[in-house]
C-alpha atoms as a PDB file:
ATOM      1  CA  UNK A   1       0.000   0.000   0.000  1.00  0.00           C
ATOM      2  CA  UNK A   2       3.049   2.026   0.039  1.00  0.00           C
ATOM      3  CA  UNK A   3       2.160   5.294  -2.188  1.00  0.00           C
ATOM      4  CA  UNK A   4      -0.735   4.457  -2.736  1.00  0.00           C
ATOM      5  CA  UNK A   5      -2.845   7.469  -2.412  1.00  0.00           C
ATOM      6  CA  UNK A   6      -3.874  11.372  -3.969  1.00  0.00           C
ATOM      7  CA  UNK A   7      -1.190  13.292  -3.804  1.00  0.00           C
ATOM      8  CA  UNK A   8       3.202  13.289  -3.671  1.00  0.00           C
ATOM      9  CA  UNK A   9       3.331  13.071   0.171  1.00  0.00           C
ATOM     10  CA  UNK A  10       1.802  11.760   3.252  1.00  0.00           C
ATOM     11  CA  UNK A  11       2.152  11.370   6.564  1.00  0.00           C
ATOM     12  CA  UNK A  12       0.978   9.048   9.286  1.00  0.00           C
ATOM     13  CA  UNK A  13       0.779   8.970  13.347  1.00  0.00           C
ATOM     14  CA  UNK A  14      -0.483   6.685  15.369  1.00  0.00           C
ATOM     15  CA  UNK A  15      -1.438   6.140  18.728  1.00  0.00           C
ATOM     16  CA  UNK A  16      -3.302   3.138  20.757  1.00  0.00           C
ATOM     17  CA  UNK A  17      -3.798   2.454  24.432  1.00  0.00           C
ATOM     18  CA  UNK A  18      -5.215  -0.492  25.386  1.00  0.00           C
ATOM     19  CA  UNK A  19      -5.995  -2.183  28.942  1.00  0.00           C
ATOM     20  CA  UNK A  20      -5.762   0.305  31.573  1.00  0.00           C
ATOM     21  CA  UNK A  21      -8.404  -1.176  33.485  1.00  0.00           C
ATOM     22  CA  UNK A  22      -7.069  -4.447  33.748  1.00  0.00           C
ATOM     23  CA  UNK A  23      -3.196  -3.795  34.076  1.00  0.00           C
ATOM     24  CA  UNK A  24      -0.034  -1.557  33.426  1.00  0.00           C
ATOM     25  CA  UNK A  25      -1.483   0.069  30.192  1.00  0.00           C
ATOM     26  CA  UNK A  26      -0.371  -1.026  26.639  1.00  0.00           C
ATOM     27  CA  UNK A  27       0.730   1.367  24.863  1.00  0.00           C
ATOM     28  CA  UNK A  28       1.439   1.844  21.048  1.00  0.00           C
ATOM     29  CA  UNK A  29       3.134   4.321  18.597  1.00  0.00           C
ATOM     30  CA  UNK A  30       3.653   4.586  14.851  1.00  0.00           C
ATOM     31  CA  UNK A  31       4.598   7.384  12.462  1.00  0.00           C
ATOM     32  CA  UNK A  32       5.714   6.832   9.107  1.00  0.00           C
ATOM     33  CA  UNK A  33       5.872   8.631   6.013  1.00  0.00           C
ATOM     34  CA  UNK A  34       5.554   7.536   2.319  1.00  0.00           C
ATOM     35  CA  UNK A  35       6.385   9.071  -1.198  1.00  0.00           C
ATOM     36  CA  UNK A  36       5.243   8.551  -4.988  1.00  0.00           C
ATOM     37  CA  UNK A  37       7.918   8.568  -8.457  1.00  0.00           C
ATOM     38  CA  UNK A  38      10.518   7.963  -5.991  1.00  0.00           C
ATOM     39  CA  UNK A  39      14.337   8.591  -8.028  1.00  0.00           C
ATOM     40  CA  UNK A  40      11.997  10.474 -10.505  1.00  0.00           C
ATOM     41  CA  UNK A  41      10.719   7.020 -12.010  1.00  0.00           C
ATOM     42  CA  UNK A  42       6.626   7.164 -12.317  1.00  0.00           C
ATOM     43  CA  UNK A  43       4.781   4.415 -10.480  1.00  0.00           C
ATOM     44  CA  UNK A  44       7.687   3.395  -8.138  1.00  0.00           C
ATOM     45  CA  UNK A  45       7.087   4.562  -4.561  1.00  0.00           C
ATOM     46  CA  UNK A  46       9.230   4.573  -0.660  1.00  0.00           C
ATOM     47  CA  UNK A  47       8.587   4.647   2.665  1.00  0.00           C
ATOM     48  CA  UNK A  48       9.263   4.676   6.040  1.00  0.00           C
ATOM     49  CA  UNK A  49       7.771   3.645   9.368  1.00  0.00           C
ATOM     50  CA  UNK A  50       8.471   3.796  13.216  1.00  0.00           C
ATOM     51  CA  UNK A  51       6.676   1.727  15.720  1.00  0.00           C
ATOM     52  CA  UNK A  52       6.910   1.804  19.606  1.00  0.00           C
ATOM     53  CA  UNK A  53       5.030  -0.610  21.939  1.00  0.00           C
ATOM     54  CA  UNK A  54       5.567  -1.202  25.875  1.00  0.00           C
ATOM     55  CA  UNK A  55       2.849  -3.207  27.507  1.00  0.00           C
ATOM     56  CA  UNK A  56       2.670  -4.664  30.943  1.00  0.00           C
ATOM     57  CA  UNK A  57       4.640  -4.576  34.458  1.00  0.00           C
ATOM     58  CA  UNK A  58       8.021  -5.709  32.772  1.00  0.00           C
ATOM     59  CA  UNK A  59       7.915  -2.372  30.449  1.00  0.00           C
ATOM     60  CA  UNK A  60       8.154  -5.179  27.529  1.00  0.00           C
ATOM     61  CA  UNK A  61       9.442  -2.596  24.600  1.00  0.00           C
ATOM     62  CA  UNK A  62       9.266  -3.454  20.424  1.00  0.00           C
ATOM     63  CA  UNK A  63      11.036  -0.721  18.455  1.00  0.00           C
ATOM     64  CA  UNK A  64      10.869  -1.532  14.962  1.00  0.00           C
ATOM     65  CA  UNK A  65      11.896   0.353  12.164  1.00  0.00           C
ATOM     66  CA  UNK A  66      10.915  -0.953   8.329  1.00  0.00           C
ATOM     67  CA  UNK A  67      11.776   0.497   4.757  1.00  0.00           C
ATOM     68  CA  UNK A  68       9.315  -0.220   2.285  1.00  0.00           C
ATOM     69  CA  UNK A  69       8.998   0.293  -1.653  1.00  0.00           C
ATOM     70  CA  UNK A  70       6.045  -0.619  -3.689  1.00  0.00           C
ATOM     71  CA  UNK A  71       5.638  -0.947  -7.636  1.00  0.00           C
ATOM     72  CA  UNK A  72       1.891  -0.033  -9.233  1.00  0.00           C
ATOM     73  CA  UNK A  73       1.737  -1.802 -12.375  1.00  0.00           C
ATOM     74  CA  UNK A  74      -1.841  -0.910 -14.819  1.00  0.00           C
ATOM     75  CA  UNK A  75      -3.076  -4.424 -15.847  1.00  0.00           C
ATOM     76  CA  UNK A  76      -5.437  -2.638 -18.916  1.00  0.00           C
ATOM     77  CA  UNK A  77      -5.461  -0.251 -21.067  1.00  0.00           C
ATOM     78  CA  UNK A  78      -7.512   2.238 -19.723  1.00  0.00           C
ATOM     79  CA  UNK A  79      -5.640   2.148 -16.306  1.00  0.00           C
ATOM     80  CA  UNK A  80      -8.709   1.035 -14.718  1.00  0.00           C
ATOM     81  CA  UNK A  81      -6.926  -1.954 -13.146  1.00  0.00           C
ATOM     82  CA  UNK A  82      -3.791  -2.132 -11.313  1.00  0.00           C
ATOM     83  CA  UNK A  83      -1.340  -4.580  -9.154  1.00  0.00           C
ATOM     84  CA  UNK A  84       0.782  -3.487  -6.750  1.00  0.00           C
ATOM     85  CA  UNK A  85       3.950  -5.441  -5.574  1.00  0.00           C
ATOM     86  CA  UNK A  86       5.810  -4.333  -2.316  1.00  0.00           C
ATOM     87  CA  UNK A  87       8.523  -4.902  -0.135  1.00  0.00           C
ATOM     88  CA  UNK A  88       9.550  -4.224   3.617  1.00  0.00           C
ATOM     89  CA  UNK A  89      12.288  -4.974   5.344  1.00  0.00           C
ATOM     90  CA  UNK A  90      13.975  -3.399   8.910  1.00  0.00           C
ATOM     91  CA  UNK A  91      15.149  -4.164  11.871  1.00  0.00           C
ATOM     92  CA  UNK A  92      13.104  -4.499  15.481  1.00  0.00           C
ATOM     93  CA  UNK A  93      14.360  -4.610  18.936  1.00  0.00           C
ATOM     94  CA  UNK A  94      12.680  -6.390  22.124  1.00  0.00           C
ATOM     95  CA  UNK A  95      13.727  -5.674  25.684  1.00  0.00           C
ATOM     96  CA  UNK A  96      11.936  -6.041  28.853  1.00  0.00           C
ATOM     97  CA  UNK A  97      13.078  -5.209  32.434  1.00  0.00           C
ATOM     98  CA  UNK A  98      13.032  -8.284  34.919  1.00  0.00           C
ATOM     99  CA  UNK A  99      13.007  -5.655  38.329  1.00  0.00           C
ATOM    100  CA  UNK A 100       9.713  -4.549  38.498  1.00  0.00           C
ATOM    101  CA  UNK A 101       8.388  -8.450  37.706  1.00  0.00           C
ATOM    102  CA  UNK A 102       7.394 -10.766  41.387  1.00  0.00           C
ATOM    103  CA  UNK A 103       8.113 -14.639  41.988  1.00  0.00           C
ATOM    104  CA  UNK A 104       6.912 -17.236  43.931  1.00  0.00           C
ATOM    105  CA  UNK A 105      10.509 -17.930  45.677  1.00  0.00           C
ATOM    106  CA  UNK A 106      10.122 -13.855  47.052  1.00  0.00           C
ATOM    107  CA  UNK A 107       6.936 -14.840  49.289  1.00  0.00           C
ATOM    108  CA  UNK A 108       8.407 -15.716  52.784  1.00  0.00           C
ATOM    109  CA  UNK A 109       6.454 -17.488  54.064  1.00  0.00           C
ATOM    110  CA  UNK A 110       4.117 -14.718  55.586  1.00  0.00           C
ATOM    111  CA  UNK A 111       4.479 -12.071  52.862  1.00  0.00           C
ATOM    112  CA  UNK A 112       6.082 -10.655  49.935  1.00  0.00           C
ATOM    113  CA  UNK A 113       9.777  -9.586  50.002  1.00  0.00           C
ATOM    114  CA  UNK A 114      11.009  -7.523  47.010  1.00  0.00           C
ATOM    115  CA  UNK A 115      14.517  -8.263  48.688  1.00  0.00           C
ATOM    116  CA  UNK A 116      14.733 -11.740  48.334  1.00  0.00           C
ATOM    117  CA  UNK A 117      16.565 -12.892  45.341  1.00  0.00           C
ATOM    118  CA  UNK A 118      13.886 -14.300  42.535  1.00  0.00           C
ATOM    119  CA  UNK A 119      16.761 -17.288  42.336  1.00  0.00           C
ATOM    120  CA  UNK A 120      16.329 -16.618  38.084  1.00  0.00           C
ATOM    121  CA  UNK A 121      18.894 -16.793  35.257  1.00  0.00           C
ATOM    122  CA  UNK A 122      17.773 -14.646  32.857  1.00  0.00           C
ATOM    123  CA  UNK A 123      20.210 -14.975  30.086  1.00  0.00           C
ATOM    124  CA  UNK A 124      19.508 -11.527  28.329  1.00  0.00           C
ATOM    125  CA  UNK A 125      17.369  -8.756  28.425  1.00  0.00           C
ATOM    126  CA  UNK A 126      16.761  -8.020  24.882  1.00  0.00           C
ATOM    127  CA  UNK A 127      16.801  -8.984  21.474  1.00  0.00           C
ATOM    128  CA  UNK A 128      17.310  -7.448  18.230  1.00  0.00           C
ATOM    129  CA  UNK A 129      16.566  -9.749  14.093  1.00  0.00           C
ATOM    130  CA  UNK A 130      15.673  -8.408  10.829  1.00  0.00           C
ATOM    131  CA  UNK A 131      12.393  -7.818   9.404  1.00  0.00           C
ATOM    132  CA  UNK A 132      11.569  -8.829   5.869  1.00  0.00           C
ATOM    133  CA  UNK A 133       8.149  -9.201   4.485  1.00  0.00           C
ATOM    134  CA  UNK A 134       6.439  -9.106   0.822  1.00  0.00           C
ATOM    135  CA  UNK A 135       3.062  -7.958  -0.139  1.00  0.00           C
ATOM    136  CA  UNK A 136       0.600  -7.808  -3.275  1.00  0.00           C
ATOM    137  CA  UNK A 137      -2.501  -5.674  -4.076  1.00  0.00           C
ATOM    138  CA  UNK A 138      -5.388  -5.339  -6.361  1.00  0.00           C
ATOM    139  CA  UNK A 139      -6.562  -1.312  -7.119  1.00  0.00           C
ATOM    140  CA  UNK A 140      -9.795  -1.518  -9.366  1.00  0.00           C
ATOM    141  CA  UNK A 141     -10.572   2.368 -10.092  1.00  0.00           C
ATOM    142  CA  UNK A 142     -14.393   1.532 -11.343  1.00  0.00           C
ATOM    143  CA  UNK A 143     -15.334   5.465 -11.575  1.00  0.00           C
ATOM    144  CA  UNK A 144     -15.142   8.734  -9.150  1.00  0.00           C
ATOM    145  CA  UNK A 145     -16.714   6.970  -5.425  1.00  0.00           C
ATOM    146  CA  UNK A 146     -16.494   3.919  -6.617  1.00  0.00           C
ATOM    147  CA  UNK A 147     -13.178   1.935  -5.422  1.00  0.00           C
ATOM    148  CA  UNK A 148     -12.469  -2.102  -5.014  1.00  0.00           C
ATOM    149  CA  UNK A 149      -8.882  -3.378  -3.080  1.00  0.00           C
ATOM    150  CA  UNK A 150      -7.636  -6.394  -1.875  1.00  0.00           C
ATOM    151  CA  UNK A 151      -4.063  -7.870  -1.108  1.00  0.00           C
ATOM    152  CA  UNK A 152      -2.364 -10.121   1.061  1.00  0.00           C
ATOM    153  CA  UNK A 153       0.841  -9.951   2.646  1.00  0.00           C
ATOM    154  CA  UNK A 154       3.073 -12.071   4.239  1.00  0.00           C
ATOM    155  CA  UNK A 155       5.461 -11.183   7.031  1.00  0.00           C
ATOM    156  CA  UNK A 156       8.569 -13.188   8.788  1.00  0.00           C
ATOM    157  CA  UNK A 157       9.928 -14.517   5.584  1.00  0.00           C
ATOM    158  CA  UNK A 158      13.004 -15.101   7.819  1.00  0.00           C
ATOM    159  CA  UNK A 159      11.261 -16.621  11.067  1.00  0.00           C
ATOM    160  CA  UNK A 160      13.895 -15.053  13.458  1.00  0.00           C
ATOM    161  CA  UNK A 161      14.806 -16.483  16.962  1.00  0.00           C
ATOM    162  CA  UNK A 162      12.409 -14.855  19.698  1.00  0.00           C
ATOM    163  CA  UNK A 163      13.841 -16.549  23.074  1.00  0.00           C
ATOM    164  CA  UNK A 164      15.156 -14.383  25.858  1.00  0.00           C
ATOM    165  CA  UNK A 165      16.911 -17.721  26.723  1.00  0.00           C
ATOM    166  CA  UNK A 166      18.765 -18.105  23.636  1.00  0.00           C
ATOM    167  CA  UNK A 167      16.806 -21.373  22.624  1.00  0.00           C
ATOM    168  CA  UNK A 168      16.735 -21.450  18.909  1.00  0.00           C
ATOM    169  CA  UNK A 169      13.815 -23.786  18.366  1.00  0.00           C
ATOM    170  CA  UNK A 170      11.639 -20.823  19.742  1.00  0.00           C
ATOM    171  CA  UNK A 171      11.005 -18.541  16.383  1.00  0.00           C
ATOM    172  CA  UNK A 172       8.386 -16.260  15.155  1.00  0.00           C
ATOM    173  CA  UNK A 173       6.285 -17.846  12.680  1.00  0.00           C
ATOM    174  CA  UNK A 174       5.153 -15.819   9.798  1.00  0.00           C
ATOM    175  CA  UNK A 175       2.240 -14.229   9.322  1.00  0.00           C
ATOM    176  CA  UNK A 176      -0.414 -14.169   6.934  1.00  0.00           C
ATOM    177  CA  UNK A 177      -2.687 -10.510   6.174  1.00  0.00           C
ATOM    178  CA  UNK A 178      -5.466 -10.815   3.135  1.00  0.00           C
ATOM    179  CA  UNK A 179      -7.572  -7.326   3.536  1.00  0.00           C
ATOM    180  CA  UNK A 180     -10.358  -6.284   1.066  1.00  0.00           C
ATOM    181  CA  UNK A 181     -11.757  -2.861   1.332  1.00  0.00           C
ATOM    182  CA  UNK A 182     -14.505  -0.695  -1.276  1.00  0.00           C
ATOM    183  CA  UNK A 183     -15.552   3.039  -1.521  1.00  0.00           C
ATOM    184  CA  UNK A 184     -19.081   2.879  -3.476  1.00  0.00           C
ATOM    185  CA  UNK A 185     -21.162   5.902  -3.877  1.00  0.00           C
ATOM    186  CA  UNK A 186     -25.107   5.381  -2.773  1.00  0.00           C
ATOM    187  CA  UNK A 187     -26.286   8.540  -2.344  1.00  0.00           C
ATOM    188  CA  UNK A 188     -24.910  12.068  -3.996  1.00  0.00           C
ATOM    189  CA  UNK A 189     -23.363  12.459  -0.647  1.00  0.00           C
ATOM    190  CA  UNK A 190     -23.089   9.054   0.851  1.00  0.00           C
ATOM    191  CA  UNK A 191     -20.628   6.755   0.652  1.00  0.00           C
ATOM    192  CA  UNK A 192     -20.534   3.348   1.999  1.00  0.00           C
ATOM    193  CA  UNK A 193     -17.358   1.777   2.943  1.00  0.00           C
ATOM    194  CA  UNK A 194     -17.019  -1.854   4.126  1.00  0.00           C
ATOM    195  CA  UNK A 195     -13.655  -3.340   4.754  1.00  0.00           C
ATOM    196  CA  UNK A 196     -12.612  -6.825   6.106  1.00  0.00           C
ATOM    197  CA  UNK A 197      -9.065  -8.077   7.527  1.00  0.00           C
ATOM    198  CA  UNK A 198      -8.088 -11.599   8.303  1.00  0.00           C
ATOM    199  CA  UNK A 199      -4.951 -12.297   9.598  1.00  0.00           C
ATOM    200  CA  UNK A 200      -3.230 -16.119  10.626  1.00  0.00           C
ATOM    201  CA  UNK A 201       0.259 -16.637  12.814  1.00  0.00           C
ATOM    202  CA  UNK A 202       0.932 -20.259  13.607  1.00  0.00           C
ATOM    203  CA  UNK A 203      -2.350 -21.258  15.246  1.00  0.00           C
ATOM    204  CA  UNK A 204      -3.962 -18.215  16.375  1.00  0.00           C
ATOM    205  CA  UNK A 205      -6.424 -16.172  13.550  1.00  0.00           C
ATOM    206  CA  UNK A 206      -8.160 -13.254  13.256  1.00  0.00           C
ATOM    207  CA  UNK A 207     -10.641 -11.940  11.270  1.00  0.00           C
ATOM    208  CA  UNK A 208     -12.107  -7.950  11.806  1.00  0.00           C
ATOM    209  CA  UNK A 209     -15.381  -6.849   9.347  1.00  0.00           C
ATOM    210  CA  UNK A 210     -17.474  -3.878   9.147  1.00  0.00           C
ATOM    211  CA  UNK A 211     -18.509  -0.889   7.543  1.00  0.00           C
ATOM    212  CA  UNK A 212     -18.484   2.655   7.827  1.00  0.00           C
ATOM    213  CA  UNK A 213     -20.520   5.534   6.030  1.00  0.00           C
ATOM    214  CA  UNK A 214     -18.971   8.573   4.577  1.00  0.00           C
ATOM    215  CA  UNK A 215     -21.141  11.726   4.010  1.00  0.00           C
ATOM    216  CA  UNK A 216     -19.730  14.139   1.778  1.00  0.00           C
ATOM    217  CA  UNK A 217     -19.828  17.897   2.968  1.00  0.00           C
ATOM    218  CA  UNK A 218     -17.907  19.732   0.135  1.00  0.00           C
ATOM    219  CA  UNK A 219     -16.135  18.416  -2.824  1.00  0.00           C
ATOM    220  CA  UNK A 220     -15.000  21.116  -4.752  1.00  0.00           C
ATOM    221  CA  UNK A 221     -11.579  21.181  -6.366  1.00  0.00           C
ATOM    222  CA  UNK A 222      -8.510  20.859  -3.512  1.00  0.00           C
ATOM    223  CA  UNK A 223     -11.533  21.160  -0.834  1.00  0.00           C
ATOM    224  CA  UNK A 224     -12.397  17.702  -0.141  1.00  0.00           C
ATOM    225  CA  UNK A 225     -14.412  17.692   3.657  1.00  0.00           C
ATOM    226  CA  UNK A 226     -16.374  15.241   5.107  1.00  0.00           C
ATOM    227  CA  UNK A 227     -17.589  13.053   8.492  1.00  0.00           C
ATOM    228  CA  UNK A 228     -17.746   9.305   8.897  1.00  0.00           C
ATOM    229  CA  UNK A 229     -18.490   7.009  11.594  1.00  0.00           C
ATOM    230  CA  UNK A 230     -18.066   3.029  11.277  1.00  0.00           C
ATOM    231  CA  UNK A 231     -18.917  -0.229  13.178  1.00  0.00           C
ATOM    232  CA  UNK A 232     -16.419  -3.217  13.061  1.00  0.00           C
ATOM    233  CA  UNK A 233     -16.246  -6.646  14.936  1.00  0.00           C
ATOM    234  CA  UNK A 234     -13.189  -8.354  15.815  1.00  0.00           C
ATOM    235  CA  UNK A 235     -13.955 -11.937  15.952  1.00  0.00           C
ATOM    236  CA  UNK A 236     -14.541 -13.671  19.333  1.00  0.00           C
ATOM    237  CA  UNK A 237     -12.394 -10.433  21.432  1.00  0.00           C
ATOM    238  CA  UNK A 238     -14.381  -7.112  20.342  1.00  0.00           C
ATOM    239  CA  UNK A 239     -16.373  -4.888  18.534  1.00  0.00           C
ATOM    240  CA  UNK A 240     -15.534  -1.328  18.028  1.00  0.00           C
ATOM    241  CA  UNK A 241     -16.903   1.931  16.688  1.00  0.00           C
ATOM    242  CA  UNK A 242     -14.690   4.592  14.324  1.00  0.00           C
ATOM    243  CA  UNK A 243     -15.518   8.345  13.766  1.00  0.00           C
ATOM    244  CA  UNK A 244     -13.716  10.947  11.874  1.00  0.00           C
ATOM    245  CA  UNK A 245     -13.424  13.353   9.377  1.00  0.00           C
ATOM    246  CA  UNK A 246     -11.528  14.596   6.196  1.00  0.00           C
ATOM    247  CA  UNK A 247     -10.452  18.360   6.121  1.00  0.00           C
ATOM    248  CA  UNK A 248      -8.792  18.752   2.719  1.00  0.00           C
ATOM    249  CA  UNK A 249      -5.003  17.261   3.281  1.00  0.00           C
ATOM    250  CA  UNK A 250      -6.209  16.183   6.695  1.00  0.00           C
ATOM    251  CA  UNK A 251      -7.873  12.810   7.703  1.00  0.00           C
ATOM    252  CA  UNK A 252      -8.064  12.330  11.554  1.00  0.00           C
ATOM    253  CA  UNK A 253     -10.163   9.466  13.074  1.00  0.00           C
ATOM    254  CA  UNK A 254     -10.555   7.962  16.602  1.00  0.00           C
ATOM    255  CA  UNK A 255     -11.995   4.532  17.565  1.00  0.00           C
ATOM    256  CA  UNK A 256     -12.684   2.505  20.773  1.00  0.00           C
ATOM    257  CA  UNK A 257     -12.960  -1.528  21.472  1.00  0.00           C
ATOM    258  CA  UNK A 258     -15.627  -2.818  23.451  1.00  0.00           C
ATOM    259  CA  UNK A 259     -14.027  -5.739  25.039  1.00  0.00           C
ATOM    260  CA  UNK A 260     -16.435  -8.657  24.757  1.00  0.00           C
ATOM    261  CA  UNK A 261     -14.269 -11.423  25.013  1.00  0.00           C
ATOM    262  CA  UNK A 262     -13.648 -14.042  28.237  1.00  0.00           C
ATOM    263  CA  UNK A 263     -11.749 -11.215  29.620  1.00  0.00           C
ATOM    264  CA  UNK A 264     -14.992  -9.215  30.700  1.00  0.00           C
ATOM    265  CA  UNK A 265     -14.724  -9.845  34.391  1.00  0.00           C
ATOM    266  CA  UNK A 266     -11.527  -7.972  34.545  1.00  0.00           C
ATOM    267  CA  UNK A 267     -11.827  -5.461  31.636  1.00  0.00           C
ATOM    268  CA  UNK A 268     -15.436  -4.606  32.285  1.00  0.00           C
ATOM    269  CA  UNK A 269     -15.934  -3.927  28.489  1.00  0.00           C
ATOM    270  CA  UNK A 270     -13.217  -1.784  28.300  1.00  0.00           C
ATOM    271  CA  UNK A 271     -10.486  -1.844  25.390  1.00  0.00           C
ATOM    272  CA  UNK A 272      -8.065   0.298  23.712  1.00  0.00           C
ATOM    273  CA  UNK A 273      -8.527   3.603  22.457  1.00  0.00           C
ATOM    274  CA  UNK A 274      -7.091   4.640  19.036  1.00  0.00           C
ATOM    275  CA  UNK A 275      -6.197   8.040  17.171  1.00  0.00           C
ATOM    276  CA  UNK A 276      -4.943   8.400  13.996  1.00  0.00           C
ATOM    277  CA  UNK A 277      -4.025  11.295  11.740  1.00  0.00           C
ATOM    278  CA  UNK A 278      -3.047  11.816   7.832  1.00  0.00           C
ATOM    279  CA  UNK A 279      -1.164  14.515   6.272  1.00  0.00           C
ATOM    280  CA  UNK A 280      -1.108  14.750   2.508  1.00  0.00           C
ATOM    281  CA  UNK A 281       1.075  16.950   0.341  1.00  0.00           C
ATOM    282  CA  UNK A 282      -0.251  16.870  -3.483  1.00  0.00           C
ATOM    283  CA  UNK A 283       1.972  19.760  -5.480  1.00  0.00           C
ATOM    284  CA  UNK A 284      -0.145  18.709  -8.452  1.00  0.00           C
ATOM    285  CA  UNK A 285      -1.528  22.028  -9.700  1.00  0.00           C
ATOM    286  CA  UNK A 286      -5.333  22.846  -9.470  1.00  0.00           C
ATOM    287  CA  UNK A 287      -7.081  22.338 -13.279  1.00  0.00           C
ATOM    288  CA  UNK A 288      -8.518  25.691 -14.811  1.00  0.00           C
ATOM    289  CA  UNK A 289     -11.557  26.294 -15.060  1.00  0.00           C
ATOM    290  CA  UNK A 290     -12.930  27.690 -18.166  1.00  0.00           C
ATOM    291  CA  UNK A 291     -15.931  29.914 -18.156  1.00  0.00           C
ATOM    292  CA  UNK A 292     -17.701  31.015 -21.226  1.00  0.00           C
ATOM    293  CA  UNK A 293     -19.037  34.892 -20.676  1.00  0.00           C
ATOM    294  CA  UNK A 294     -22.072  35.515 -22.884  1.00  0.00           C
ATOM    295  CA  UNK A 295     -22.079  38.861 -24.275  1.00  0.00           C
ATOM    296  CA  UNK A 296     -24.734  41.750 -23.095  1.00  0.00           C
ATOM    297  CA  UNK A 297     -27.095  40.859 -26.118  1.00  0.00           C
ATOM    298  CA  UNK A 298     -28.296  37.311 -25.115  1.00  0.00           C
END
C-alpha cells in the first residue's frame, strides 16, 4: 500500500492504548511517512515507518523500524486496473526489564519480600533480528466513489529467533494478512465503505469486518471535507466503533474496542482507544476552469 494514495506526500501517526483497566497500560506508537515517483521514475514509490510498543509490568518494549517500496503496475489499457507489488524490510528490537516483575521464591512465608533474590537466570534482556516481508494488491478504479482493493501480505519470511533464553527452536512464525476494502457511492453524498481483515500466525487467527458511512460535505476542487463514523467486529475479542473526518489534506479518526471477550470480568468492556491522523502533500496544480461569458445581447 506504500504510495498508494492522492497526492506526492503523506504522513501518518499513530497512537493506541489499550488495557488500563485491567493492568499496566499497553501502549502503542507509529509514524511513518511515504512518497510517490521515488528517483523520478513514475509508479515506483518509498517509505518509512516507526513503531513503539511497551505493555505490561516488565515495560516489555518493540522498536521496529521498516523500509518499504512498492511498484503499481496498470493491468489494462484504460488504467482502470492495477497490481501493486511491495517490499519491507527493517530491523526491530525487544527488551523487557526483569526488576519490576514478582516470583513465587520472594513470598516468605508470611508475605512478599522484594529483597529476596527471585533465584532466576535470565540470560539476556533483549533482542534485536531483521524484518523482511512481501506484499501484493489489487486497485480496481471503477469510476469517481467507486473503489475495489484487496491484497495479502506475508510477514517473517526469515522466522527469526524470539527466546530471551537463547533457545533457537523458539522462532516467530510468519504471518499471513489478506484485507479487502470498497468506496461505493449510494447517495450524492453518501458513501458506503465496508472493509474486512483476516490475519493467521501459527495457530492463532483473526478476522475484523465492518462498515463505515462517509457523508460528503464539500467536494469542490482541492476542498475535499467530510464526516464518517463506522462499526467493526473483531472476531470472538471485540467490537468497536470509528468516527472521523476529512479536512482537505487532513484525515483524523478515533476509535474505541468494546471488550467482549472471556476477559470481561476484569476489563469490564473496556479496550483500547485509538487516534490516527493523515497529512497529505499533493503539489499537483489545481485544473482551470474555463468559463464562457455571454455577451450583453443574449
Amino acid at each position: 500500500m506504500t504510495g498508494q494514495f492522492n497526492g506526492d506526500f503523506r504522513f501518518i501517526g499513530n497512537y493506541r492504548s489499550q488495557w488500563g483497566s485491567v493492568t499496566v497500560p499497553f501502549n502503542t506508537i507509529s509514524i511513518g511517512a511515504d512518497a510517490k515517483n521515488i528517483f523520478n521514475t513514475k509508479d515506483l514509490a518509498g517509505g518509512i515507518q516507526i513503531n513503539q510498543d511497551r505493555a505490561g509490568d516488565s515495560q516489555f518494549n518493540t522498536f521496529q523500524v521498516n523500509f518499504s517500496g512498492a511498484y503499481l503496475k496498470p493491468i489494462s489499457n484504460d488504467s482502470l486496473h492495477n497490481l501493486s507489488f511491495g517490499i519491507q524490510t527493517g530491523f526491530t528490537n525487544r527488551s523487557l526489564t526483569y526488576n519490576p516483575l514478582s516470583f513465587d521464591v520472594q513470598y516468605n512465608g508470611s508475605y512478599y519480600d522484594e529483597n529476596l533474590p527471585n533465584q532466576e537466570n535470565f540470560a539476556r534482556e533483549s533482542r534485536t533480528y531483521l524484518n523482511l516481508n512481501i506484499g501484493v494488491g489489487y486497485l480496481w478504479e471503477i469510476e469517481k466513489r467507486k473503489t475495489i482493493r484487496g491484497g495479502l501480505a506475508l510477514f517473517n519470511l526469515t522466522k527469526p529467533k524470539q527466546s530471551f533464553f537463547n533457545d533457537d527452536e523458539i522462532k516467530l512464525d510468519m504471518r499471513l494478512a489478506v484485507h479487502a476494502n470498497a468506496e461505493w457511492k449510494v447517495h450524492e453524498k453518501i458513501n458506503v465503505l465496508p472493509s474486512m481483515l483476516f490475519m493467521r500466525q501459527g495457530k492463532y487467527k483473526e478476522l475484523d469486518f465492518g462498515v463505515s458511512a462517509k457523508y460528503i460535505l464539500t467536494d469542490f476542487m482541492s476542498m475535499y471535507r467530510t464526516v464518517w463514523l463506522g462499526l467493526f467486529y473483531r472476531n470472538q475479542d471485540a467490537g468497536f466503533l470509528t468516527a472521523g473526518m476529512d479536512y482537505d489534506q487532513w484525515k483524523v479518526g478515533v476509535s474505541y474496542d468494546i471488550n467482549i471477550s472471556t476477559l470481561v470480568p476484569a476489563s469490564n468492556n473496556r479496550g483500547g482507544l485509538e487516534i490516527s491522523v493523515i497529512y497529505i502533500i499533493d503539489n499537483t496544480p489545481p485544473k482551470r476552469i474555463m468559463h464562457r461569458i455571454c455577451p450583453d445581447y443574449i
